[in-house]
N, C-alpha and C. Protein backbone atom coordinates (compact mmCIF):
# COMPACT_ATOMS: atom_id res chain seq x y z
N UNK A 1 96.67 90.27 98.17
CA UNK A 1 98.00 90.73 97.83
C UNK A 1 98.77 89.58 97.18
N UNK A 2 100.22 90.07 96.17
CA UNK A 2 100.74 89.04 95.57
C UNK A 2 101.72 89.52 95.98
N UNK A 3 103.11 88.34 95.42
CA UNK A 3 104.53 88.46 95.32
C UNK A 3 105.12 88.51 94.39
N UNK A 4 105.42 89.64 94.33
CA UNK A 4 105.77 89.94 92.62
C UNK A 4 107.44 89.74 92.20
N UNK A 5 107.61 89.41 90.98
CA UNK A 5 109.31 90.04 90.48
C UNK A 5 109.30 90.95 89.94
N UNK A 6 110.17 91.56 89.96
CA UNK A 6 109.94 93.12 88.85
C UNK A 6 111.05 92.99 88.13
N UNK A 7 111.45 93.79 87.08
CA UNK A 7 112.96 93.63 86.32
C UNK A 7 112.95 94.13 84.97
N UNK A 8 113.96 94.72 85.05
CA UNK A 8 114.28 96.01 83.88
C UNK A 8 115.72 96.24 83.73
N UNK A 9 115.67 95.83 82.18
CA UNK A 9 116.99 96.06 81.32
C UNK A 9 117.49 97.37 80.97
N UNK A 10 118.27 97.62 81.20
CA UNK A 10 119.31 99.09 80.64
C UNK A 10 120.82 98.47 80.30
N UNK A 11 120.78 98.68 79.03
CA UNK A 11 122.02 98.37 78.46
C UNK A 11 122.62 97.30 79.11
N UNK A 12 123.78 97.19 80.03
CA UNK A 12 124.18 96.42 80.91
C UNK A 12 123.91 95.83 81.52
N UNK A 13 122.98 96.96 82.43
CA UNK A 13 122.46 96.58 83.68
C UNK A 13 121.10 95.69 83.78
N UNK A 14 120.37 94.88 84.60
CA UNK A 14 119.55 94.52 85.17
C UNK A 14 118.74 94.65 86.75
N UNK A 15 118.14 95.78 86.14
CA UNK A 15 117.42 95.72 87.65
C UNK A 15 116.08 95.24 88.22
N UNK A 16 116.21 94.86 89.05
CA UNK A 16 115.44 93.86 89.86
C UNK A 16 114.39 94.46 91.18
N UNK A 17 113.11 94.01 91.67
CA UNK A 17 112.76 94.31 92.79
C UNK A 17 111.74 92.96 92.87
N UNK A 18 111.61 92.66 93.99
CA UNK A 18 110.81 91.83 94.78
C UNK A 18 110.03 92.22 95.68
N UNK A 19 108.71 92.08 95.52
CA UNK A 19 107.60 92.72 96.66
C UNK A 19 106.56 92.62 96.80
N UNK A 20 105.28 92.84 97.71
CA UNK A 20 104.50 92.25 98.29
C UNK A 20 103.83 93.75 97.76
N UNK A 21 102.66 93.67 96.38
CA UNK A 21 101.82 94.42 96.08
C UNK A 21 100.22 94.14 96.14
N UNK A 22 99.01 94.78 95.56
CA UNK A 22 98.58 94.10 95.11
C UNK A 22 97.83 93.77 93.66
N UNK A 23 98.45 94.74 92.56
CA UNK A 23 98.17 94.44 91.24
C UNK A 23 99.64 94.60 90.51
N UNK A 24 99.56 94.45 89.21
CA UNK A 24 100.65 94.38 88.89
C UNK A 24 100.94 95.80 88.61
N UNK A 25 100.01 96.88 88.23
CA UNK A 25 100.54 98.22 88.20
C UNK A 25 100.99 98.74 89.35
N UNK A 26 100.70 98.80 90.50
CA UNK A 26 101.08 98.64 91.85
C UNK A 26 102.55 98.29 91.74
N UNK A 27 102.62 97.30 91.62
CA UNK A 27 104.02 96.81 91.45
C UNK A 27 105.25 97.46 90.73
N UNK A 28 104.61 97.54 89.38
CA UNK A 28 105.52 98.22 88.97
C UNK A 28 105.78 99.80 89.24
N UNK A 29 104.80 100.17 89.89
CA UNK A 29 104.85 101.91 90.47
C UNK A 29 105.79 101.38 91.71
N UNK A 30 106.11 100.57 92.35
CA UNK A 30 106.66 100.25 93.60
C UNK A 30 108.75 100.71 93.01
N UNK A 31 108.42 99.60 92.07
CA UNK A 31 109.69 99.17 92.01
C UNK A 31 110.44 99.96 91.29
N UNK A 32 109.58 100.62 90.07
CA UNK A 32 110.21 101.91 89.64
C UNK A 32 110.72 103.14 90.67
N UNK A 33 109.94 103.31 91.79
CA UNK A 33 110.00 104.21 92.99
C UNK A 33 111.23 103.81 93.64
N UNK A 34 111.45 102.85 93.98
CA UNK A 34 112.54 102.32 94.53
C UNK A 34 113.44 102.08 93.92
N UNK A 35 113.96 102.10 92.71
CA UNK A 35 114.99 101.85 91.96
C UNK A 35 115.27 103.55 91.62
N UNK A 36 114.68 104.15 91.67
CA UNK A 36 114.91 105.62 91.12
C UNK A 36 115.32 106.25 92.67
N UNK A 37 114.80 106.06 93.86
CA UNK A 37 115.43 106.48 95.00
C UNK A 37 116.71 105.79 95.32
N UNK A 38 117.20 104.61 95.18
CA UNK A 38 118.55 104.28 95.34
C UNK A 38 119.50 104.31 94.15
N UNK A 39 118.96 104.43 92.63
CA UNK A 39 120.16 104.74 91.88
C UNK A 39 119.68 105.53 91.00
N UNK A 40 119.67 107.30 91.30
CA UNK A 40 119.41 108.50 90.97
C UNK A 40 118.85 107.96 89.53
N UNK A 41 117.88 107.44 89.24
CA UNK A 41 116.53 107.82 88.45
C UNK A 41 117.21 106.71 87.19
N UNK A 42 117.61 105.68 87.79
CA UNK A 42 117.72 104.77 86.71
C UNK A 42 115.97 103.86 86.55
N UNK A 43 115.08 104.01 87.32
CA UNK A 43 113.98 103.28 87.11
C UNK A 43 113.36 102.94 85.73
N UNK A 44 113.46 104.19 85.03
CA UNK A 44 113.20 104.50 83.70
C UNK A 44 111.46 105.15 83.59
N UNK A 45 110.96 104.20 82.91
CA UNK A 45 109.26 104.26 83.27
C UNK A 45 108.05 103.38 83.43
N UNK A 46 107.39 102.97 84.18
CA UNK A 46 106.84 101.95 84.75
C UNK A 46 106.47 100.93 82.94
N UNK A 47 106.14 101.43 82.55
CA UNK A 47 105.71 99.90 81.47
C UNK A 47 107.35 99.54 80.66
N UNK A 48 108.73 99.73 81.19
CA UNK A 48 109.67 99.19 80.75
C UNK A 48 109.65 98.37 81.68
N UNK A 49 108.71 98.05 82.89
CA UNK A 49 109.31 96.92 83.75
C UNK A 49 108.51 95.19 83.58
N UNK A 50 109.19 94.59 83.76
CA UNK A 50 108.70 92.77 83.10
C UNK A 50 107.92 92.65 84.68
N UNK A 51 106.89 92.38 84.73
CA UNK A 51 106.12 91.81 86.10
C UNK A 51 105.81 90.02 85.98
N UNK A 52 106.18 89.81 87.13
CA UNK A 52 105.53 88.24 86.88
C UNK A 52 105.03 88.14 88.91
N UNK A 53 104.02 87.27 88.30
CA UNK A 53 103.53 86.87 90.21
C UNK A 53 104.30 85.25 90.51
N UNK A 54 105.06 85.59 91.81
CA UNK A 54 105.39 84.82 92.32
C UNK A 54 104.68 83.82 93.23
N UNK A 55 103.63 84.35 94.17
CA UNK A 55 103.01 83.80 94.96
C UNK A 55 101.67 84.60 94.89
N UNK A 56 100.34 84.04 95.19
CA UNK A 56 99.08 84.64 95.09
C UNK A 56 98.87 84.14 96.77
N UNK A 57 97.75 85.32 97.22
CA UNK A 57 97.52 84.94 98.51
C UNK A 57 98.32 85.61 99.97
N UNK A 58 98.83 86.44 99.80
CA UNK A 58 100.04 87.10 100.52
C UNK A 58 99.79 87.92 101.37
N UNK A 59 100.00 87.94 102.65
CA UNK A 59 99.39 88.73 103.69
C UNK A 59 100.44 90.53 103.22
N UNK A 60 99.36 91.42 103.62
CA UNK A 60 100.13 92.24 103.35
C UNK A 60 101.06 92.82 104.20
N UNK A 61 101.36 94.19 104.79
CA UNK A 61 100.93 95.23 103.66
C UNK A 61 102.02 95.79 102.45
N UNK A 62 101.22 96.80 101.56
CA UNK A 62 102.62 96.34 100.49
C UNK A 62 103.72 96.85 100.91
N UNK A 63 105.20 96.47 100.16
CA UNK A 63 106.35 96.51 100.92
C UNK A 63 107.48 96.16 99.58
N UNK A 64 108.08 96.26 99.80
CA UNK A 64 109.81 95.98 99.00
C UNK A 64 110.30 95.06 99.55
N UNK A 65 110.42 93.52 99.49
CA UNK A 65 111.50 93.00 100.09
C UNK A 65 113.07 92.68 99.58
N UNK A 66 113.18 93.15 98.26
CA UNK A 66 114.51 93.12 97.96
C UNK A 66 115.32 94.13 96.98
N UNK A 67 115.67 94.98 96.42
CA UNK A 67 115.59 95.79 94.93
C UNK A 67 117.15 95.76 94.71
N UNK A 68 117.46 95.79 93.54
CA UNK A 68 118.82 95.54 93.29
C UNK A 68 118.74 95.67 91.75
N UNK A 69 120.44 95.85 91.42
CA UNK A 69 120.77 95.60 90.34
C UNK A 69 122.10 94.79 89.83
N UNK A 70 122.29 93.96 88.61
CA UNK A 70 123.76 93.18 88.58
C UNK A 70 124.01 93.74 87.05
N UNK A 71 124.88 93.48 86.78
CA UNK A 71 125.51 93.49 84.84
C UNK A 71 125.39 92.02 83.69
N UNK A 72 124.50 92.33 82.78
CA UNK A 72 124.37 90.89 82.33
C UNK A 72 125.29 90.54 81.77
């Protein structure tokens, strides 16, 4: 398992998720899921999201530890 960033531009906004997957499509199916359950379907669609690995080596199991959004 890894530690991923996730993050996706809409106009203004920037949204964000942090989480414990373990590929990067994984990931981005995570964070799209979770950004569309807390702000009625702003996720968009999984290949608008930027993935990068934070940490390799990560006990699991997978999980969300942070999801959010700010205004750039």
């Amino acid at each position: 398992m890894n530690k991923f960033t996730c993050t996706r531009s809409l106009g203004e906004e920037i949204y964000y998720a942090t989480l414990i997957a373990e590929n990067e499509e994984q990931a981005r199916d995570m964070a799209l899921e979770e950004t569309n359950k807390k702000w009625s379907r702003s996720g968009g669609r999984a290949r608008e999201w930027s993935v990068r690995v934070l940490e390799s080596g990560v006990e699991g199991p997978a999980r969300i530890i942070d999801c959010g959004y700010r205004e750039a």
